[in-house]
C-alpha atoms as a PDB file:
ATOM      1  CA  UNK A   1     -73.977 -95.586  28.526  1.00  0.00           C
ATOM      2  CA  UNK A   2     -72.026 -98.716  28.794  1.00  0.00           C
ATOM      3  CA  UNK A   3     -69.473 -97.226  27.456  1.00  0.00           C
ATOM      4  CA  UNK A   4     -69.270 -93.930  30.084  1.00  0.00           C
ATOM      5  CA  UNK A   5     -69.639 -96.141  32.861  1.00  0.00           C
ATOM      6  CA  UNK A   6     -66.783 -98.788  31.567  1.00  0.00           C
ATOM      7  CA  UNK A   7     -64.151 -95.710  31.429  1.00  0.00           C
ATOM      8  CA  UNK A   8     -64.049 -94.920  35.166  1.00  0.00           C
ATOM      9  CA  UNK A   9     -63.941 -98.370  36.614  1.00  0.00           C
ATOM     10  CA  UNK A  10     -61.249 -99.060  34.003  1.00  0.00           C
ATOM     11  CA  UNK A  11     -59.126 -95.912  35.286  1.00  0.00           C
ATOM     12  CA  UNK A  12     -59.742 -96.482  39.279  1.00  0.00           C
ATOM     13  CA  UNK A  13     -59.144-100.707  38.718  1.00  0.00           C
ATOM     14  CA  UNK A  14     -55.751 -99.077  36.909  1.00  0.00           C
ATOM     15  CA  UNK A  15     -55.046 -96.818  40.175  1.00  0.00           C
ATOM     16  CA  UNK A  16     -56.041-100.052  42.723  1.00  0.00           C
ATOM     17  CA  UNK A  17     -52.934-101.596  40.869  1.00  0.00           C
ATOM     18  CA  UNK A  18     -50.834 -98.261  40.528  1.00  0.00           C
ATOM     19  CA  UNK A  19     -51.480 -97.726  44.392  1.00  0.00           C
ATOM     20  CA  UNK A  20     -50.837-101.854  45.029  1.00  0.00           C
ATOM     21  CA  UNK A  21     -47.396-101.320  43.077  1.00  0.00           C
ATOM     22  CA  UNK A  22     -46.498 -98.597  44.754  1.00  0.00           C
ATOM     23  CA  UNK A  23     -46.775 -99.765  48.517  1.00  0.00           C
ATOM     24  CA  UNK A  24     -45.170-103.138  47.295  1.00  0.00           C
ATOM     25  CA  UNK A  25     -41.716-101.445  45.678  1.00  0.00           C
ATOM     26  CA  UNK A  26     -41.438 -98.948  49.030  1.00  0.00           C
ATOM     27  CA  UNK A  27     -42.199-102.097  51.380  1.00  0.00           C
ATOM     28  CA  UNK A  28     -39.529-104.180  49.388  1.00  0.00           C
ATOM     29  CA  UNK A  29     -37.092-100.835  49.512  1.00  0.00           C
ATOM     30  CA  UNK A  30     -37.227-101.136  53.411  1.00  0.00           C
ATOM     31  CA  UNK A  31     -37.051-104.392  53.961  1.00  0.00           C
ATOM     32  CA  UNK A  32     -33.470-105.145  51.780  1.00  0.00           C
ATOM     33  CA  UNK A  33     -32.568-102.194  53.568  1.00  0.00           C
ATOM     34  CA  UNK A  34     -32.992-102.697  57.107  1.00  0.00           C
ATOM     35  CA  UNK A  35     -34.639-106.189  57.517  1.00  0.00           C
ATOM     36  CA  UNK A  36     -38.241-107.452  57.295  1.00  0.00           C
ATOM     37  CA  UNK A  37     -38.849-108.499  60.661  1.00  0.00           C
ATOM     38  CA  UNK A  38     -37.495-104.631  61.614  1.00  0.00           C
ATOM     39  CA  UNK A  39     -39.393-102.838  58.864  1.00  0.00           C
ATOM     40  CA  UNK A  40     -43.128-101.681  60.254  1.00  0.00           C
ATOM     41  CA  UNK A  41     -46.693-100.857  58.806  1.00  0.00           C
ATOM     42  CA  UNK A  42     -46.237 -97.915  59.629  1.00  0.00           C
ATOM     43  CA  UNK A  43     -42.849 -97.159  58.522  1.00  0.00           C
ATOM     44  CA  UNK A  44     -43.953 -98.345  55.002  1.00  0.00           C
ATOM     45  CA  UNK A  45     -47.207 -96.203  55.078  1.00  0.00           C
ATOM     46  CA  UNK A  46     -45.043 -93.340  55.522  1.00  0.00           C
ATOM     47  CA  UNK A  47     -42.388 -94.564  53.059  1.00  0.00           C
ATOM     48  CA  UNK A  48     -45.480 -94.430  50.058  1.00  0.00           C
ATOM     49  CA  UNK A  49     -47.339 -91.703  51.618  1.00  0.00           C
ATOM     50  CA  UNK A  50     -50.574 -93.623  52.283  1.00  0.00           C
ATOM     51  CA  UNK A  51     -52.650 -94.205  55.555  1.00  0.00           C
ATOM     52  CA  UNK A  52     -51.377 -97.186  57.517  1.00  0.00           C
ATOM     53  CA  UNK A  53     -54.886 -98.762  56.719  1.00  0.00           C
ATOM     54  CA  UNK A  54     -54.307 -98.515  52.585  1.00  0.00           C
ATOM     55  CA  UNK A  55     -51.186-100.399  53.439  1.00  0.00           C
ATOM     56  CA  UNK A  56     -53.511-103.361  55.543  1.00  0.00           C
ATOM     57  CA  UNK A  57     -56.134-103.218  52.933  1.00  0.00           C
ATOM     58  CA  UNK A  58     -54.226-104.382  50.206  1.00  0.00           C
ATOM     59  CA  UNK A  59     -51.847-106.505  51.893  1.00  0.00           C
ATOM     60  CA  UNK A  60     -53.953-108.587  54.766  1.00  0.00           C
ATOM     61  CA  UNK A  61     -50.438-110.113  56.087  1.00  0.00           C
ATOM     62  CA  UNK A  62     -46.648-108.104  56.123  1.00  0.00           C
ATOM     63  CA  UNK A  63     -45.060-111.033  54.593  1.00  0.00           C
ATOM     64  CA  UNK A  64     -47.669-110.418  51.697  1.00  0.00           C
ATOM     65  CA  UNK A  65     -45.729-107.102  51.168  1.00  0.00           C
ATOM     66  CA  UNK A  66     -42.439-109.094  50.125  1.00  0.00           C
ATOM     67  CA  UNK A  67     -43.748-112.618  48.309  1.00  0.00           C
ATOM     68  CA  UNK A  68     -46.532-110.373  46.553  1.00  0.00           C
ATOM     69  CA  UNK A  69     -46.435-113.299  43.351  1.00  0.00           C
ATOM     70  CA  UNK A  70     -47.762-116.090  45.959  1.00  0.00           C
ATOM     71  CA  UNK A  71     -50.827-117.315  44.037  1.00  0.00           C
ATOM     72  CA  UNK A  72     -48.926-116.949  40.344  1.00  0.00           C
ATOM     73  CA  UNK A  73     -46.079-119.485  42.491  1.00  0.00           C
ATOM     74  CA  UNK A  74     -48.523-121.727  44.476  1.00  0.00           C
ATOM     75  CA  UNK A  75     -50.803-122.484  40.846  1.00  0.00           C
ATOM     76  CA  UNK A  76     -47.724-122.594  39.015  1.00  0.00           C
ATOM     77  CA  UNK A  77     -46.394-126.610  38.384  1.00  0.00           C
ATOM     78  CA  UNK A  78     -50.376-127.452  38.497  1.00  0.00           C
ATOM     79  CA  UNK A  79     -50.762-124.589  35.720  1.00  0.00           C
ATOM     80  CA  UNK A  80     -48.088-126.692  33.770  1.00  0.00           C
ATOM     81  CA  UNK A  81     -49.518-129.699  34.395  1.00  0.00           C
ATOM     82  CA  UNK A  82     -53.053-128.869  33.426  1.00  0.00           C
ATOM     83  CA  UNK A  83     -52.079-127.042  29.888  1.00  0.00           C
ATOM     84  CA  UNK A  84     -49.948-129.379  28.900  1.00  0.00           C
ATOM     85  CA  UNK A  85     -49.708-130.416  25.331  1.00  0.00           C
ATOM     86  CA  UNK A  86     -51.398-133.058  23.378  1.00  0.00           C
ATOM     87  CA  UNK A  87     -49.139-136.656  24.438  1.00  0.00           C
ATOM     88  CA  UNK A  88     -47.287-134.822  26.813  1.00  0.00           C
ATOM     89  CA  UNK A  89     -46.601-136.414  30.196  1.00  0.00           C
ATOM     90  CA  UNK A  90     -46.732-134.308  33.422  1.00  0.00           C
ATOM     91  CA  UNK A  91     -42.955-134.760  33.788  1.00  0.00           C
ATOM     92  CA  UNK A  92     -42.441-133.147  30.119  1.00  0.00           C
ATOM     93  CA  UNK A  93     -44.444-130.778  30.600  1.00  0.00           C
ATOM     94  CA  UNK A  94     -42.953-129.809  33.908  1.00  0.00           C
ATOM     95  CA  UNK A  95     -39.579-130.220  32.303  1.00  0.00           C
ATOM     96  CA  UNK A  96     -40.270-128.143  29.669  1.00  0.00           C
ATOM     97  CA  UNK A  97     -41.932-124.956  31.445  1.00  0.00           C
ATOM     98  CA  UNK A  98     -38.503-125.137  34.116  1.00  0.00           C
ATOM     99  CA  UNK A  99     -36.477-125.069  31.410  1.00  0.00           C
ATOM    100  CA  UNK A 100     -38.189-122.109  29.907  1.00  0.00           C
ATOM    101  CA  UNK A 101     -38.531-120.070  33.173  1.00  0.00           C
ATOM    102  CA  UNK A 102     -34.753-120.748  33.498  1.00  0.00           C
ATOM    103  CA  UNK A 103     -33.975-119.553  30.038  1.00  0.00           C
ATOM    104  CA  UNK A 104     -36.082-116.205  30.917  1.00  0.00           C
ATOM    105  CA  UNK A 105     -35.009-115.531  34.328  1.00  0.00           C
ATOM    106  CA  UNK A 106     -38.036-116.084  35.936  1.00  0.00           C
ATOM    107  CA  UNK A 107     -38.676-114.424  39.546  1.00  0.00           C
ATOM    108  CA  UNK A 108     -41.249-117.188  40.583  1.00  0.00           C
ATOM    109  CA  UNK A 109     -38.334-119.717  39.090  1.00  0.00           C
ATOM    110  CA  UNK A 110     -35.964-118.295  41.990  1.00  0.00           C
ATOM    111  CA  UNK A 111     -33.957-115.773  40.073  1.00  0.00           C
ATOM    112  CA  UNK A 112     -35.139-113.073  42.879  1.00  0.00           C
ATOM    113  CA  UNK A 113     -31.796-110.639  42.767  1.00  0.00           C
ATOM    114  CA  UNK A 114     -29.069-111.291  45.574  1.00  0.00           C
ATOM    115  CA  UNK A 115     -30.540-108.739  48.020  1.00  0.00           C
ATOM    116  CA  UNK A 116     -33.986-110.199  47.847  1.00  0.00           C
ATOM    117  CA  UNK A 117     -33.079-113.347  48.291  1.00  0.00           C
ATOM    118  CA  UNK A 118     -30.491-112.285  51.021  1.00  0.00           C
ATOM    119  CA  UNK A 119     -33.753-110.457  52.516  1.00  0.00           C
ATOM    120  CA  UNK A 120     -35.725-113.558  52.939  1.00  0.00           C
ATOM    121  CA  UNK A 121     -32.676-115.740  54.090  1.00  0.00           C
ATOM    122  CA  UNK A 122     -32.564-113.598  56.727  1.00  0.00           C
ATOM    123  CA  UNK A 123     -35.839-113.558  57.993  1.00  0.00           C
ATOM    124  CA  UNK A 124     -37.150-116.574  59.591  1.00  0.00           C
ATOM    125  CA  UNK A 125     -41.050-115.043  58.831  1.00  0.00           C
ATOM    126  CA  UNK A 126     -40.074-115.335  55.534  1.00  0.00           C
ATOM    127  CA  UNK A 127     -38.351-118.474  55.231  1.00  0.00           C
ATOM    128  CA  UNK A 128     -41.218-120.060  57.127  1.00  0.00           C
ATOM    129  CA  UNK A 129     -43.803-118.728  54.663  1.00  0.00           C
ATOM    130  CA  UNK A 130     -41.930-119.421  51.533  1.00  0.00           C
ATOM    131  CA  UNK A 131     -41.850-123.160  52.924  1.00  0.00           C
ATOM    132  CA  UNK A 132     -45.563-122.795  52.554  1.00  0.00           C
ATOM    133  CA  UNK A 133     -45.626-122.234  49.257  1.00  0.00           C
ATOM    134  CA  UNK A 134     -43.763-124.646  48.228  1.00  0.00           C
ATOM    135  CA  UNK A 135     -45.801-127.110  50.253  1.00  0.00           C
ATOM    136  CA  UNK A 136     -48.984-124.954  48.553  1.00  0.00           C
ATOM    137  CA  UNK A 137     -47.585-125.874  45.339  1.00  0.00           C
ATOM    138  CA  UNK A 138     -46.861-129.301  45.761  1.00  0.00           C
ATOM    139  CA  UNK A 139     -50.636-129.233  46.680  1.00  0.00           C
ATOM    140  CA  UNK A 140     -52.204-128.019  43.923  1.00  0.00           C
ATOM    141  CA  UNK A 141     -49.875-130.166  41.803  1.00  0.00           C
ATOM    142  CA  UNK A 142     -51.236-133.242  43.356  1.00  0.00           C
ATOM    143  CA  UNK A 143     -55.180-131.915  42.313  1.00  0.00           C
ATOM    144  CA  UNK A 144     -53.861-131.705  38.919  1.00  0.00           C
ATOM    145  CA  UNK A 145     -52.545-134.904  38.678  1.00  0.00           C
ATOM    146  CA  UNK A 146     -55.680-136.144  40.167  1.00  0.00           C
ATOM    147  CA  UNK A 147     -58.099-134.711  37.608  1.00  0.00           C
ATOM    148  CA  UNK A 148     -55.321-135.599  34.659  1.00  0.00           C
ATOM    149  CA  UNK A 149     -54.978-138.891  35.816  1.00  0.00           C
ATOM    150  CA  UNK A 150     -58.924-139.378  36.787  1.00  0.00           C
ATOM    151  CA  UNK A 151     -57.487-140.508  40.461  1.00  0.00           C
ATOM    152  CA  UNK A 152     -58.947-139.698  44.047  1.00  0.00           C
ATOM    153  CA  UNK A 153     -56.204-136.632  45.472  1.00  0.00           C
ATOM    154  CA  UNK A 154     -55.770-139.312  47.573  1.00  0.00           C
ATOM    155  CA  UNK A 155     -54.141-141.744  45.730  1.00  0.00           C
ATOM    156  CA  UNK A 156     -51.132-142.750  46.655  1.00  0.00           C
ATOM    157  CA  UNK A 157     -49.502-142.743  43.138  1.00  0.00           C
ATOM    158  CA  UNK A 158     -50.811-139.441  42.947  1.00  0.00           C
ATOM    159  CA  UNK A 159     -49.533-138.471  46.288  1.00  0.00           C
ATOM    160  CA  UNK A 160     -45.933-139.482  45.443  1.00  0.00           C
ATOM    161  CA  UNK A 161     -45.586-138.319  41.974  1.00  0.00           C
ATOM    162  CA  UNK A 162     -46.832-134.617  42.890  1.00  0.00           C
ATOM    163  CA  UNK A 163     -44.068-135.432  45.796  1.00  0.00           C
ATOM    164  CA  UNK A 164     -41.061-136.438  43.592  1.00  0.00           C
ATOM    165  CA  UNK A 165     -42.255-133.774  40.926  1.00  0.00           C
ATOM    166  CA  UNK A 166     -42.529-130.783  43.679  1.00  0.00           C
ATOM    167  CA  UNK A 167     -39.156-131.550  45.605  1.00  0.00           C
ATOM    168  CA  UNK A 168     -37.262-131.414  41.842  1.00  0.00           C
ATOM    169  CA  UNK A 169     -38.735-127.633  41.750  1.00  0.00           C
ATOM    170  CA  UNK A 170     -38.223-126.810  45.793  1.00  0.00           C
ATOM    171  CA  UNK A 171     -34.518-128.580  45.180  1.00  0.00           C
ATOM    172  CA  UNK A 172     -33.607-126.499  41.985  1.00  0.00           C
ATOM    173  CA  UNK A 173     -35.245-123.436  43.645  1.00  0.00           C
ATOM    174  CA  UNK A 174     -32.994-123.436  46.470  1.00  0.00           C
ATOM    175  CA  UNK A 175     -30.141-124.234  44.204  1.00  0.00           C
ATOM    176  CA  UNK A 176     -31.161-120.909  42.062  1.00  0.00           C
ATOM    177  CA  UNK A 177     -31.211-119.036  45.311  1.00  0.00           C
ATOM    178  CA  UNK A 178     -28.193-120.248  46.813  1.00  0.00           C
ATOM    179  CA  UNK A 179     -26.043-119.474  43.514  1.00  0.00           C
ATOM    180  CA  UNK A 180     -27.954-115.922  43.863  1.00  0.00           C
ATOM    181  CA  UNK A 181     -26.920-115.423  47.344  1.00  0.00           C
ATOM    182  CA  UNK A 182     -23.101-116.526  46.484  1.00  0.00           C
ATOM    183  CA  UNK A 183     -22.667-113.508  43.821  1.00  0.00           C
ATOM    184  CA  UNK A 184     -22.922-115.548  40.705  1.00  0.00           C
ATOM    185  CA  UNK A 185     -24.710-113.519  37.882  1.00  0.00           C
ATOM    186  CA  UNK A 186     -27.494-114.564  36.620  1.00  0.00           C
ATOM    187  CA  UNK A 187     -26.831-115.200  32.874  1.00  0.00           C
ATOM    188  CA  UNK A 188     -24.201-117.944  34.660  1.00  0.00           C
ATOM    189  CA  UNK A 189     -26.783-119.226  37.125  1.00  0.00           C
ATOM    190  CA  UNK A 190     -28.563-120.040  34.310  1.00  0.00           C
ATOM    191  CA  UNK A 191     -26.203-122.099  32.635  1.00  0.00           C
ATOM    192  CA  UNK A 192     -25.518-123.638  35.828  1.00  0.00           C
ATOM    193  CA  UNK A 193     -29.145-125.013  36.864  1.00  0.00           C
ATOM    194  CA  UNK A 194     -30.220-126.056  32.926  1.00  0.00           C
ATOM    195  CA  UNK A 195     -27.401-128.258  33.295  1.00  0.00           C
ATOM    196  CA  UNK A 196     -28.172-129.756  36.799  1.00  0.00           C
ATOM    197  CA  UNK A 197     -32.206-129.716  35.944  1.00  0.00           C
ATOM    198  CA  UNK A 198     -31.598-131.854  33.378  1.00  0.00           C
ATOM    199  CA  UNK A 199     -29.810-134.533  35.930  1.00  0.00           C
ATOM    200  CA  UNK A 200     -32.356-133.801  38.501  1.00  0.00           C
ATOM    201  CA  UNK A 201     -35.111-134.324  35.790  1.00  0.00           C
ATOM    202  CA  UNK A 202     -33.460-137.682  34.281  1.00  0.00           C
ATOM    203  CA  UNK A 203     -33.671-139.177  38.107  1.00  0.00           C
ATOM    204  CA  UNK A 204     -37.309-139.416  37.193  1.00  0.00           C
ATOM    205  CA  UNK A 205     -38.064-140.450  34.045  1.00  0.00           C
ATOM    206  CA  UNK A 206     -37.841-144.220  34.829  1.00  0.00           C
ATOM    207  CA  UNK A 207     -40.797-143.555  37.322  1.00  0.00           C
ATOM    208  CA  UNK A 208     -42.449-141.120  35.699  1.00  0.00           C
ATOM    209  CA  UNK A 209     -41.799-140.642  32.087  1.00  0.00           C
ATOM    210  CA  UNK A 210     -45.595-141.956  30.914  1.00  0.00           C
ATOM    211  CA  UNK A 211     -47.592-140.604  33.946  1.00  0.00           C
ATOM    212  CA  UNK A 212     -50.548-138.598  33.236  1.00  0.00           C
ATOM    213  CA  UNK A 213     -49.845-138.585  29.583  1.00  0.00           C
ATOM    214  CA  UNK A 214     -53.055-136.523  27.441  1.00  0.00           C
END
């Protein structure tokens, strides 16, 4: 019996996500193509062939529609943080996880495509939220290095290391996405940002180099 019952809410858990997919790619279609603060609901609804309701249930906000990977890039530097390895410090580990998105051409790392990026450039909805996840991020960072460092979130060296350590990822970020914007490819882009993340990463190792080691 377990095993009848397992099958179906398997296969309609697979079509919630084949469904999800399928709004997000038509509501990303529309809005490189004609703008997101001109792209509707409705207009999207049509675009995947879905009631304008499926479209609200799975995506509570419009800008949800386009920066659909907002959890996996709020949690992401506190992910790092919080896995790290054994005598690791928070910068390393941090370091070393940048240094791999770059190498893989991450999406949460920035490397978004030139007409996505372009998209969200040109919406000031978007550029607003995005600002919000990087302050999200910076956030959860600063929980992490509470609990790895046995402070209160409060703490002021806390509250200043999860500062430095977030503006070196919104700073690179925008770097990423400027380079994008300009044309470069990103193979080149890469090359580009390992070189100045290691710079921007060396600013802070006097500071920071031994912080919330395991």
């Amino acid at each position: 019996m377990a095993t009848q019952t397992s099958v179906p809410a398997g296969l309609r858990e697979t079509k919630k996500q084949e469904t999800r997919q399928l709004i997000s790619d038509h509501a990303t279609r529309l809005f490189i193509a004609q703008g997101f603060e001109q792209t509707t609901i409705a207009e999207i609804a049509a675009a995947a062939r879905v009631a304008k309701k499926t479209v609200t249930n799975y995506f509570a906000r419009k800008e949800d529609l386009a920066l659909d990977h907002q959890e996996e890039f709020a949690a992401s530097l506190a992910r790092a943080v919080a896995t790290r390895r054994p005598g690791e410090s928070a910068l390393a580990a941090l370091r070393r996880t940048f240094t791999d998105a770059v190498s893989a051409q991450d999406p949460i790392a920035g490397f978004s495509g030139q007409e996505f990026a372009r998209m969200i450039a040109d919406s000031p909805t978007l550029t607003v939220c995005l600002r919000g996840l990087h302050d999200q991020r910076e956030h959860h960072l600063s929980g992490a290095l509470a609990e790895a460092t046995g402070a209160r979130p409060d703490d002021i060296t806390v509250q200043t290391a999860a500062g430095l350590l977030g503006t070196v990822h919104r700073v690179l970020f925008q770097r990423i996405q400027a380079l994008t914007m300009a044309g470069h490819p990103n193979d080149q882009i890469a090359d580009i940002i390992a070189a100045e993340a290691t710079q921007a990463f060396d600013l802070l190792e006097p500071a920071l180099s031994d912080y919330a080691t395991t």
